[in-house]
N, C-alpha and C. Protein backbone atom coordinates (compact mmCIF):
# COMPACT_ATOMS: atom_id res chain seq x y z
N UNK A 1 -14.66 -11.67 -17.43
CA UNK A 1 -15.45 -11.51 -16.23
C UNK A 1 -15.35 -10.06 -15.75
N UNK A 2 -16.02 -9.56 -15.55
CA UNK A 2 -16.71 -7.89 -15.25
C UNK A 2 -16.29 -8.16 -13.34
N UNK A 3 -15.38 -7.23 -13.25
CA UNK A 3 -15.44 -6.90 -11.25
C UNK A 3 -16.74 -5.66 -11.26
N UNK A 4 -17.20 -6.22 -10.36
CA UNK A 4 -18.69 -4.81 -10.33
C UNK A 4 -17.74 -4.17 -8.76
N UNK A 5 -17.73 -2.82 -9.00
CA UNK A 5 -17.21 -2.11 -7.76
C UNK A 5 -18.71 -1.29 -6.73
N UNK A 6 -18.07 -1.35 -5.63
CA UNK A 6 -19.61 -1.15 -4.43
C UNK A 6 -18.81 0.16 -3.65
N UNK A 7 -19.80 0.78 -3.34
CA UNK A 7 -19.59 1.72 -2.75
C UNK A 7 -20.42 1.51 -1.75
N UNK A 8 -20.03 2.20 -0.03
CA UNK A 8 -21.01 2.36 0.98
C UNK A 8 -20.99 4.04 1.17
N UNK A 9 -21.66 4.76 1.73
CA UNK A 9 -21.78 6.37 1.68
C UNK A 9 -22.02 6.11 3.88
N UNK A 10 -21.28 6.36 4.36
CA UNK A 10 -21.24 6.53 5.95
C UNK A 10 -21.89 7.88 6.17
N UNK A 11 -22.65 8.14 6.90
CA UNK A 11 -22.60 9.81 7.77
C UNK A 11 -22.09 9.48 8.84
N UNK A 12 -21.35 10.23 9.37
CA UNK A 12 -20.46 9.94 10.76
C UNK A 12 -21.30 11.52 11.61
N UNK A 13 -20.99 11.58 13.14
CA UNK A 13 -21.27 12.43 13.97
C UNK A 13 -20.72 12.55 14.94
N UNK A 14 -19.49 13.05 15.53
CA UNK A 14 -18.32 13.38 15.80
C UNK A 14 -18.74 14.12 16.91
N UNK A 15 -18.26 14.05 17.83
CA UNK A 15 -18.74 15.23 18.95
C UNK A 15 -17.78 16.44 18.91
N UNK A 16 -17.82 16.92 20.19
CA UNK A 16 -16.70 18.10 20.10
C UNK A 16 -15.12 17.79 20.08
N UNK A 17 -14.76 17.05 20.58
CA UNK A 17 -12.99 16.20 20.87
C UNK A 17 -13.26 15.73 19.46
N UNK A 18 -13.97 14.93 19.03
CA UNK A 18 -13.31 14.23 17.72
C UNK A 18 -13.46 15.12 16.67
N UNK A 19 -14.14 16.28 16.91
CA UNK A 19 -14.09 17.41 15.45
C UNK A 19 -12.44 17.81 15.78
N UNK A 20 -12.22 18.24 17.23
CA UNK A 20 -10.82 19.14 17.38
C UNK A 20 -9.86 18.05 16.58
N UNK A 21 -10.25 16.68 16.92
CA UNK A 21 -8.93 15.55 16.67
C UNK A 21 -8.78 15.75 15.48
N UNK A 22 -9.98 15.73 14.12
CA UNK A 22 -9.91 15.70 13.11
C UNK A 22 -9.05 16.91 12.36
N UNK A 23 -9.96 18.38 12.86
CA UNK A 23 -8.91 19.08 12.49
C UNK A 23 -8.10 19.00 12.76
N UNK A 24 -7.14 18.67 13.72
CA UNK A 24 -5.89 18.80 14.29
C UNK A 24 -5.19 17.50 13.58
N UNK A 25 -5.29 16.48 12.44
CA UNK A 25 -5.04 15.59 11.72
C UNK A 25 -4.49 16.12 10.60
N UNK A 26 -5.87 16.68 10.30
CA UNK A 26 -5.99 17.33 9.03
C UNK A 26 -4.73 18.81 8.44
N UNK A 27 -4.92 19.46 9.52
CA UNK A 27 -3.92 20.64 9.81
C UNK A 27 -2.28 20.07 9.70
N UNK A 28 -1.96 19.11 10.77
CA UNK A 28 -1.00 18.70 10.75
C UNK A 28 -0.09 18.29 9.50
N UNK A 29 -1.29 17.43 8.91
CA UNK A 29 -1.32 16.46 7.33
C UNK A 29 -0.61 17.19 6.51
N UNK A 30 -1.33 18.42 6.29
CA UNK A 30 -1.08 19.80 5.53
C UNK A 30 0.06 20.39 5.60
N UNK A 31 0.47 20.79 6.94
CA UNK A 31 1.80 21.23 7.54
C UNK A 31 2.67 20.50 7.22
N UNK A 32 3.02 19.24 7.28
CA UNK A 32 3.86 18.24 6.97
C UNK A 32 4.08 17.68 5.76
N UNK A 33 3.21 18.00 5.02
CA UNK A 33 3.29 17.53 3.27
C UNK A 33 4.02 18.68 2.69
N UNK A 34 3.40 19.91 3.04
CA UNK A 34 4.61 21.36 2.68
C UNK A 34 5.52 21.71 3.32
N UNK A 35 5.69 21.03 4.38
CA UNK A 35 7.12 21.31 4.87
C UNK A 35 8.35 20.09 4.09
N UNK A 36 7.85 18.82 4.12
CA UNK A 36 8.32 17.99 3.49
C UNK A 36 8.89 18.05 2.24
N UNK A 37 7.84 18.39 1.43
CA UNK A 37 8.10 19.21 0.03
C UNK A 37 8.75 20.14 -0.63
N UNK A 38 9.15 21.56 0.94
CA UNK A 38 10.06 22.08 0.71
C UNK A 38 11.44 21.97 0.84
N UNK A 39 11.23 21.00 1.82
CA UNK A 39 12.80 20.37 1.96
C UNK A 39 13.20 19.27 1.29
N UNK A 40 12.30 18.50 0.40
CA UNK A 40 12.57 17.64 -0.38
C UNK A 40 13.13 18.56 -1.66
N UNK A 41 12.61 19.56 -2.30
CA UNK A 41 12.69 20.35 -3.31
C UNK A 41 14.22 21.21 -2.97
N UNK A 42 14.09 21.53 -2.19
CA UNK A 42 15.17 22.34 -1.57
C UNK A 42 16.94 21.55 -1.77
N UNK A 43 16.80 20.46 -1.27
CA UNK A 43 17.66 19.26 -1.42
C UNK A 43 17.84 18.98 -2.56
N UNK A 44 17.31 18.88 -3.46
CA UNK A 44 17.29 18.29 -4.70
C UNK A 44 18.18 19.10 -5.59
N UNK A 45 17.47 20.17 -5.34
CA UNK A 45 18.59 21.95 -5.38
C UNK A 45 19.82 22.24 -5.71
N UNK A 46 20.12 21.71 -4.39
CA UNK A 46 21.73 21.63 -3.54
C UNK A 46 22.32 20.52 -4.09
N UNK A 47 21.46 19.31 -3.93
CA UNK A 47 22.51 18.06 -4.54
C UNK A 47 22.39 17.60 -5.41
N UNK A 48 21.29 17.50 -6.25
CA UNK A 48 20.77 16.48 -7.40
C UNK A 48 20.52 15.32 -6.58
N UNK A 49 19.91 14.98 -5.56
CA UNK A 49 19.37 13.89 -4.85
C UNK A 49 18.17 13.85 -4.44
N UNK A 50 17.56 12.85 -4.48
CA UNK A 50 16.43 12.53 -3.54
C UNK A 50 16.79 12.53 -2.04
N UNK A 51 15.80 13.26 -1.35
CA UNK A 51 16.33 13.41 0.16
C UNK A 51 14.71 12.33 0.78
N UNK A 52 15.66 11.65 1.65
CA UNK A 52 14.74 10.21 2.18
C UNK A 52 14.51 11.33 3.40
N UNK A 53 13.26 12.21 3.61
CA UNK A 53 13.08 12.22 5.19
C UNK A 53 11.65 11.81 5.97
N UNK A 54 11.51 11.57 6.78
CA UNK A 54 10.36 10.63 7.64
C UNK A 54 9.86 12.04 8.46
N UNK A 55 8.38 11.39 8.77
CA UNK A 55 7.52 12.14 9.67
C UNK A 55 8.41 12.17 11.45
N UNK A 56 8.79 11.13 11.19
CA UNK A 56 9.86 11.26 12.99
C UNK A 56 10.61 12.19 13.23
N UNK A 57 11.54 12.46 12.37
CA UNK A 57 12.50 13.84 12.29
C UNK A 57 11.87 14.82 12.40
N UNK A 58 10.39 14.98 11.89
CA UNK A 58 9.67 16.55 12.26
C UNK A 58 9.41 16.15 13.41
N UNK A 59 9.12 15.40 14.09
CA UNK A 59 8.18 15.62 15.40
C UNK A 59 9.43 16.12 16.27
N UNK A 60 10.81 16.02 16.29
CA UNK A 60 11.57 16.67 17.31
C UNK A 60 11.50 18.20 16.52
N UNK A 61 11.38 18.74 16.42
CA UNK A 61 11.52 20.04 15.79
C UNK A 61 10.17 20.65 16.05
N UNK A 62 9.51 19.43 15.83
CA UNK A 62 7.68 19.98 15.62
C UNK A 62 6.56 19.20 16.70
N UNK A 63 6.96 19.33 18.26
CA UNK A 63 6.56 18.63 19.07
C UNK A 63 4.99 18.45 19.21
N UNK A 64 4.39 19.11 18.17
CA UNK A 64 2.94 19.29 18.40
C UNK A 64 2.55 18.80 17.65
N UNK A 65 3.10 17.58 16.23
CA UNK A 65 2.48 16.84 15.79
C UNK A 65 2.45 15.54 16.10
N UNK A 66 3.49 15.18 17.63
CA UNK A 66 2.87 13.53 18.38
C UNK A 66 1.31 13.80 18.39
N UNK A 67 0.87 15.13 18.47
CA UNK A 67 -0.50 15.05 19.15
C UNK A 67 -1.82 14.25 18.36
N UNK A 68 -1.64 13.99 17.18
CA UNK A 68 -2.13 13.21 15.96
C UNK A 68 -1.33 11.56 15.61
N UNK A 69 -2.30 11.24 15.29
CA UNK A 69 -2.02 9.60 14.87
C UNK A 69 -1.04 9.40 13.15
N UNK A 70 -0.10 8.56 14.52
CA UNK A 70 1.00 8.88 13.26
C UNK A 70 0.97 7.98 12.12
N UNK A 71 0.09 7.45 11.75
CA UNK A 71 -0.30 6.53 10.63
C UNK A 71 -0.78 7.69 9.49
N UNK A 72 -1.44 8.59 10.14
CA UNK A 72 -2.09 10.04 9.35
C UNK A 72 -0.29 10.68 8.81
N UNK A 73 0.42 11.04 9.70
CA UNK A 73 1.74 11.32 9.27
C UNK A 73 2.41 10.32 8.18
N UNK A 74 2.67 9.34 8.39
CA UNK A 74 3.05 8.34 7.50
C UNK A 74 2.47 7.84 6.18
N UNK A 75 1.85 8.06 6.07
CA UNK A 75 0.47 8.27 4.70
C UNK A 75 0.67 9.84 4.16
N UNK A 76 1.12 10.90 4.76
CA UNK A 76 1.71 11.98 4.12
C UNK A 76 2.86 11.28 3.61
N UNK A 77 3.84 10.80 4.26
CA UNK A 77 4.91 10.61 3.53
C UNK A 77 5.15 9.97 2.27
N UNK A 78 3.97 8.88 2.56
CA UNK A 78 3.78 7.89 1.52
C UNK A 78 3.71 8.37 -0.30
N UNK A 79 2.56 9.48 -0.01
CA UNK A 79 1.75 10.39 -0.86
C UNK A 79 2.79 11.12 -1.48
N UNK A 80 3.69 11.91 -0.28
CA UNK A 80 4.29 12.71 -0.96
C UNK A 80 5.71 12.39 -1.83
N UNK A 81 6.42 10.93 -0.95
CA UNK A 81 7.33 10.53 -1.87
C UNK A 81 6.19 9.70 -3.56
N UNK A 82 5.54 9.42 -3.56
CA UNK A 82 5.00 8.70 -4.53
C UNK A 82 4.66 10.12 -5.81
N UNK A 83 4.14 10.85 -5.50
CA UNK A 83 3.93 12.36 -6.43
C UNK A 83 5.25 12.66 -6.75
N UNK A 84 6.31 12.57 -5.71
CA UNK A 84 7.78 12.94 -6.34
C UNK A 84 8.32 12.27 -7.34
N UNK A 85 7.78 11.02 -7.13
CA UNK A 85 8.81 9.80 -7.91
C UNK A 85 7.82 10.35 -9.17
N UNK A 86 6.56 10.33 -9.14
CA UNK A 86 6.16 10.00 -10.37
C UNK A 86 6.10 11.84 -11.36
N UNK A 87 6.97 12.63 -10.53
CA UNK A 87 6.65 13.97 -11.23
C UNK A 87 8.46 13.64 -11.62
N UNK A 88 9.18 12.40 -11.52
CA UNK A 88 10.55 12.90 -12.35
C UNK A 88 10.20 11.37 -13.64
N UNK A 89 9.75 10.68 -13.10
CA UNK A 89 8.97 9.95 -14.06
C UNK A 89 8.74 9.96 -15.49
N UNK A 90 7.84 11.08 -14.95
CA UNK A 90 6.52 11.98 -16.08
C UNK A 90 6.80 13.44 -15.96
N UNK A 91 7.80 13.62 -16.70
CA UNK A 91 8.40 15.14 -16.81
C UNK A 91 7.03 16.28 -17.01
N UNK A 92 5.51 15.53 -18.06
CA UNK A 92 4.58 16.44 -18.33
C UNK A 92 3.60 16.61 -16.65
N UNK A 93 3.48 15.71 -16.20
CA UNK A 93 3.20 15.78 -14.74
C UNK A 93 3.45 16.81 -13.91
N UNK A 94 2.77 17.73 -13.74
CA UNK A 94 2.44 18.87 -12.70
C UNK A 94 3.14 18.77 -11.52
């Protein structure tokens, strides 16, 4: 049996607040996946360990990313521990 997959194509239209929100998601997202990354990498370094750290621990350090929805933060984390696991995995993996 064949699954047929569907796609829908949305145009969305955002006013002025929800463009700032978006970038300010988006920016954050970014900030937090390379900061994460360097201190995940960094750690690894020093100990030969995986370092477990969460989007919560930045926000005291980094008070300007409560300002975004932290499900957007947590989905960085997700992403970025999952690329880790699978780049010691798959040694040819980038």
């Amino acid at each position: 049996m064949r699954k047929i997959n569907r796609a829908v194509k949305i145009r969305i239209y955002p006013n002025k607040e929800q463009i700032t929100q978006i970038e300010k998601t988006i920016g954050c997202s970014r900030f937090l996946y390379n900061r994460m990354l360097a201190d995940k990498i960094r750690y690894y370094q020093e100990e030969k360990k995986m370092l477990k750290n969460t989007s919560a621990g930045y926000k005291k350090e980094y008070p300007w990313l409560k300002e975004v929805d932290s499900l957007a933060l947590a989905n960085v984390q997700l992403n970025l521990e999952g690329a880790f696991r699978k780049f010691f995995r798959e040694p040819g993996v980038g």
